[in-house]
C-alpha atoms as a PDB file:
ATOM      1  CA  UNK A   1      79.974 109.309 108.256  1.00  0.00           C
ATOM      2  CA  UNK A   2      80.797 105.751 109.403  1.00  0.00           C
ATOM      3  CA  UNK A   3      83.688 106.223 111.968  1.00  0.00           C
ATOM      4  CA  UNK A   4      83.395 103.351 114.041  1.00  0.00           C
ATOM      5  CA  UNK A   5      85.723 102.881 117.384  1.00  0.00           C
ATOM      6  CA  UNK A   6      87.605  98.981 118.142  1.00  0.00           C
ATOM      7  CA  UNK A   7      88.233  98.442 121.515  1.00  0.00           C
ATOM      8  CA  UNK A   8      89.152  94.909 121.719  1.00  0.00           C
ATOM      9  CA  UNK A   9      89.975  91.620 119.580  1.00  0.00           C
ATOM     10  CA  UNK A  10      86.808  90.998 120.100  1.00  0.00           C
ATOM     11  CA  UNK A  11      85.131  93.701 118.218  1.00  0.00           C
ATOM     12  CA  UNK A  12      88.259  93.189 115.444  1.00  0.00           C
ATOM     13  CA  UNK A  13      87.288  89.553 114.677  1.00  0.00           C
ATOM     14  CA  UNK A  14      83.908  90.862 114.215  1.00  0.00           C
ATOM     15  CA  UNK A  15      85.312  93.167 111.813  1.00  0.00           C
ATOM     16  CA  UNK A  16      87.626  90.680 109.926  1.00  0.00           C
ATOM     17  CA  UNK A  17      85.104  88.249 109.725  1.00  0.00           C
ATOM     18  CA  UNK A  18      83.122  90.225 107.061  1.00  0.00           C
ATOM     19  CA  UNK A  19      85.261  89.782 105.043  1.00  0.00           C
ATOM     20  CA  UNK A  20      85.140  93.012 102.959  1.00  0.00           C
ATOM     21  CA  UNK A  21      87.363  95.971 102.994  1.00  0.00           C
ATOM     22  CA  UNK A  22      88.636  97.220 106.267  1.00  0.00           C
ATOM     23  CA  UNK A  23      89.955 100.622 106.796  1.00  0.00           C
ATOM     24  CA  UNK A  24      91.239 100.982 110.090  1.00  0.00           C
ATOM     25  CA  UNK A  25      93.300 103.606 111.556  1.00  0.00           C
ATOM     26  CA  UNK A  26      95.792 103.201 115.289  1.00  0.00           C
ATOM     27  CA  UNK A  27      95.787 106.721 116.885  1.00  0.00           C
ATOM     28  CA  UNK A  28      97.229 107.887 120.136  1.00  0.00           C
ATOM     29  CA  UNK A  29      95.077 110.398 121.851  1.00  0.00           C
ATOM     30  CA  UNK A  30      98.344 112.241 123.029  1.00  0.00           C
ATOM     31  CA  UNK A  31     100.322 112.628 120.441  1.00  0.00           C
ATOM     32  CA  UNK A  32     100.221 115.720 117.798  1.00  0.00           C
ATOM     33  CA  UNK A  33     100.852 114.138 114.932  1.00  0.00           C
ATOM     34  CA  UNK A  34      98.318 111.384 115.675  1.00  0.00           C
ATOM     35  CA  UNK A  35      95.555 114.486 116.141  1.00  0.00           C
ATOM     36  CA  UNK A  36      96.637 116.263 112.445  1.00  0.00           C
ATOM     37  CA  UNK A  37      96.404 112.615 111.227  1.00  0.00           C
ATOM     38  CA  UNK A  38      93.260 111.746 112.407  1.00  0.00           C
ATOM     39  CA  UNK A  39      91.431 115.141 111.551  1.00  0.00           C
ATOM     40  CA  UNK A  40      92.603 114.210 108.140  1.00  0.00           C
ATOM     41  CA  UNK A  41      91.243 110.671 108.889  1.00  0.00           C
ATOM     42  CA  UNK A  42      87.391 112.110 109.683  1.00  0.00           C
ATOM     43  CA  UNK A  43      87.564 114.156 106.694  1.00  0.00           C
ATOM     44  CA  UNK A  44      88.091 110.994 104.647  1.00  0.00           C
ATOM     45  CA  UNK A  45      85.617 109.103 106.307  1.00  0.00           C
ATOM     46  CA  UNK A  46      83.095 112.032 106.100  1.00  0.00           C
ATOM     47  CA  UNK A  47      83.876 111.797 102.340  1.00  0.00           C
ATOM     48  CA  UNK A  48      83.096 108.449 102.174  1.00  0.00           C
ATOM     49  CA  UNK A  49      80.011 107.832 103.936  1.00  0.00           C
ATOM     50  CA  UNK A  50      79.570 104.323 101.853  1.00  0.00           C
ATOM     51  CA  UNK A  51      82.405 102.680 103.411  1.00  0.00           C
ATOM     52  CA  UNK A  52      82.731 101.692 107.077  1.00  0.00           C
ATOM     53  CA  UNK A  53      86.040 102.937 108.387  1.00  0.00           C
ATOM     54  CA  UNK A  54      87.483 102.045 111.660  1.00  0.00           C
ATOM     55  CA  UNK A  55      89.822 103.433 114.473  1.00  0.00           C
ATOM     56  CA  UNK A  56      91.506 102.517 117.630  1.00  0.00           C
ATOM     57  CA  UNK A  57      93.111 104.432 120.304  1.00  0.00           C
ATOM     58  CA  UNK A  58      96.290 102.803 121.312  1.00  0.00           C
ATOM     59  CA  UNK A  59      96.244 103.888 124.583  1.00  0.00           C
ATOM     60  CA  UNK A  60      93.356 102.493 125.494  1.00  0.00           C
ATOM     61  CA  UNK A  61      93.143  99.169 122.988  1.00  0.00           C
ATOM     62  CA  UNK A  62      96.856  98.472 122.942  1.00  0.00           C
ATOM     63  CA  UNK A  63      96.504  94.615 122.950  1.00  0.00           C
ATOM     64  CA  UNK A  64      94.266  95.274 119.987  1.00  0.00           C
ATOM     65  CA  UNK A  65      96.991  97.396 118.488  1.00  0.00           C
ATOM     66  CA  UNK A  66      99.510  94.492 118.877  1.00  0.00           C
ATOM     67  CA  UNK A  67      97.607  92.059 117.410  1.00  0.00           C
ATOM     68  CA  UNK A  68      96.870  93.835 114.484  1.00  0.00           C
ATOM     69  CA  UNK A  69     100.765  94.599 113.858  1.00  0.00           C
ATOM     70  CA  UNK A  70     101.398  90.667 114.204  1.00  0.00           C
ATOM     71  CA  UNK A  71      98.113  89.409 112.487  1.00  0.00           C
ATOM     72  CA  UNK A  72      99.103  91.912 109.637  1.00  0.00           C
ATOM     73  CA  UNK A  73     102.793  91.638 109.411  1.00  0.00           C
ATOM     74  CA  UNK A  74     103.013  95.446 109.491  1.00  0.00           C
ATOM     75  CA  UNK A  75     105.303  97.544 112.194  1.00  0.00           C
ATOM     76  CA  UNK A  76     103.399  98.942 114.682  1.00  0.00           C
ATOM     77  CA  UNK A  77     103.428 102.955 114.541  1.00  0.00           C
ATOM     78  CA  UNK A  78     101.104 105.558 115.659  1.00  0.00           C
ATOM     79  CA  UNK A  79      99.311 107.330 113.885  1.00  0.00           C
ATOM     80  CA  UNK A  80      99.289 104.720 111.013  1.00  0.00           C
ATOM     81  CA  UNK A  81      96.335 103.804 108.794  1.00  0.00           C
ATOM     82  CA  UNK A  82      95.892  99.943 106.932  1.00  0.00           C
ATOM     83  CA  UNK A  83      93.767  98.719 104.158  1.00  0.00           C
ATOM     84  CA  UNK A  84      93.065  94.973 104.004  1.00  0.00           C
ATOM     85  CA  UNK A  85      91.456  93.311 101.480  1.00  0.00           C
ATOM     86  CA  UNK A  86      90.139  89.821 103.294  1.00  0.00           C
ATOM     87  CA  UNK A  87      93.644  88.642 104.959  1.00  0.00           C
ATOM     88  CA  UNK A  88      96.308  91.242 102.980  1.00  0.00           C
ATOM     89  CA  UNK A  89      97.283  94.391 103.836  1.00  0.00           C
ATOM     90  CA  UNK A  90      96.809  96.103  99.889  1.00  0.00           C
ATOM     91  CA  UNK A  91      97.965  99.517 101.776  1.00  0.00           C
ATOM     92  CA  UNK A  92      99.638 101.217 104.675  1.00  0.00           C
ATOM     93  CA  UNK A  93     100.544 104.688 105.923  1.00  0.00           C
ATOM     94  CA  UNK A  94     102.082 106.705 108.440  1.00  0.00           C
ATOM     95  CA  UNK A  95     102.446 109.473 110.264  1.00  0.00           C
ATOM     96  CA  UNK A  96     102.666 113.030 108.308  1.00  0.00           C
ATOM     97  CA  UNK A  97     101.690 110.447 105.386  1.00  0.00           C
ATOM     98  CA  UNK A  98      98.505 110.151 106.538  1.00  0.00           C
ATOM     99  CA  UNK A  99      96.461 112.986 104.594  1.00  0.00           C
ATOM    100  CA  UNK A 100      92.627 112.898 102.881  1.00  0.00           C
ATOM    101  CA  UNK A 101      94.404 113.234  99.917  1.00  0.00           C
ATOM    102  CA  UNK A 102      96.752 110.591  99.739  1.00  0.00           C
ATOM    103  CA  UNK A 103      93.500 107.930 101.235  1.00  0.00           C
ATOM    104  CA  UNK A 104      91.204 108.830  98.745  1.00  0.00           C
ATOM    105  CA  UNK A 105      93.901 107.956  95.740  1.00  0.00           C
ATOM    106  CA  UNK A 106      94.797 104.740  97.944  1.00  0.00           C
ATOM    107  CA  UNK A 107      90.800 103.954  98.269  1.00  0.00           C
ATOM    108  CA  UNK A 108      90.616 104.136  94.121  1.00  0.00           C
ATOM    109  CA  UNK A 109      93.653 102.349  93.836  1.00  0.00           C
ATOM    110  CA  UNK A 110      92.805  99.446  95.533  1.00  0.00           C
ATOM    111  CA  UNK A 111      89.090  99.117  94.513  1.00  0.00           C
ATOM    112  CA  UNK A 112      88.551  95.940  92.858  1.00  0.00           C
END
């Protein structure tokens, strides 16, 4: 599995400068949902060990977390998960919508 922690813009613009696909998923360490979410969220990744997929704790990265939701366009929420494609955000989910299911069909429908 490929589960790799942001802390910082820094470590984001290293990310986004790749310019492949970027799964990346904003968690909060405190709240419920955000733990179901995310245990759905390692079971994708450990499904997927041929992609790279991100996470950030927004408690601990929260200027990270803001710049992502104004870089991106997209509402900040926690737990939420993105899929960019370069610049574009080709998918989004959130809370109880967050489910291995529902990111493997999102992965397939947005492979080019």
């Amino acid at each position: 599995m490929s589960l790799i922690q942001l802390h910082n813009e820094q470590d984001w613009n290293l990310v986004k400068d790749q310019k492949k696909r970027i799964i990346v998923m904003k968690n909060s360490t405190t709240c419920p949902v955000s733990h179901e979410a995310f245990k759905e969220y390692q079971k994708f990744a450990e499904g997927h060990e041929n992609e790279t997929i991100y996470y950030l704790n927004v408690q601990d990265s929260r200027p990270l977390s803001n710049a992502l939701a104004e870089q991106t366009g997209i509402k900040h929420e926690s737990p939420q998960v993105l899929i960019l494609e370069g610049d574009d955000v080709v998918w989004h989910a959130s809370h109880w919508n967050i489910t291995n299911k529902k990111l493997v069909s999102a992965l397939d429908q947005t492979k080019a």
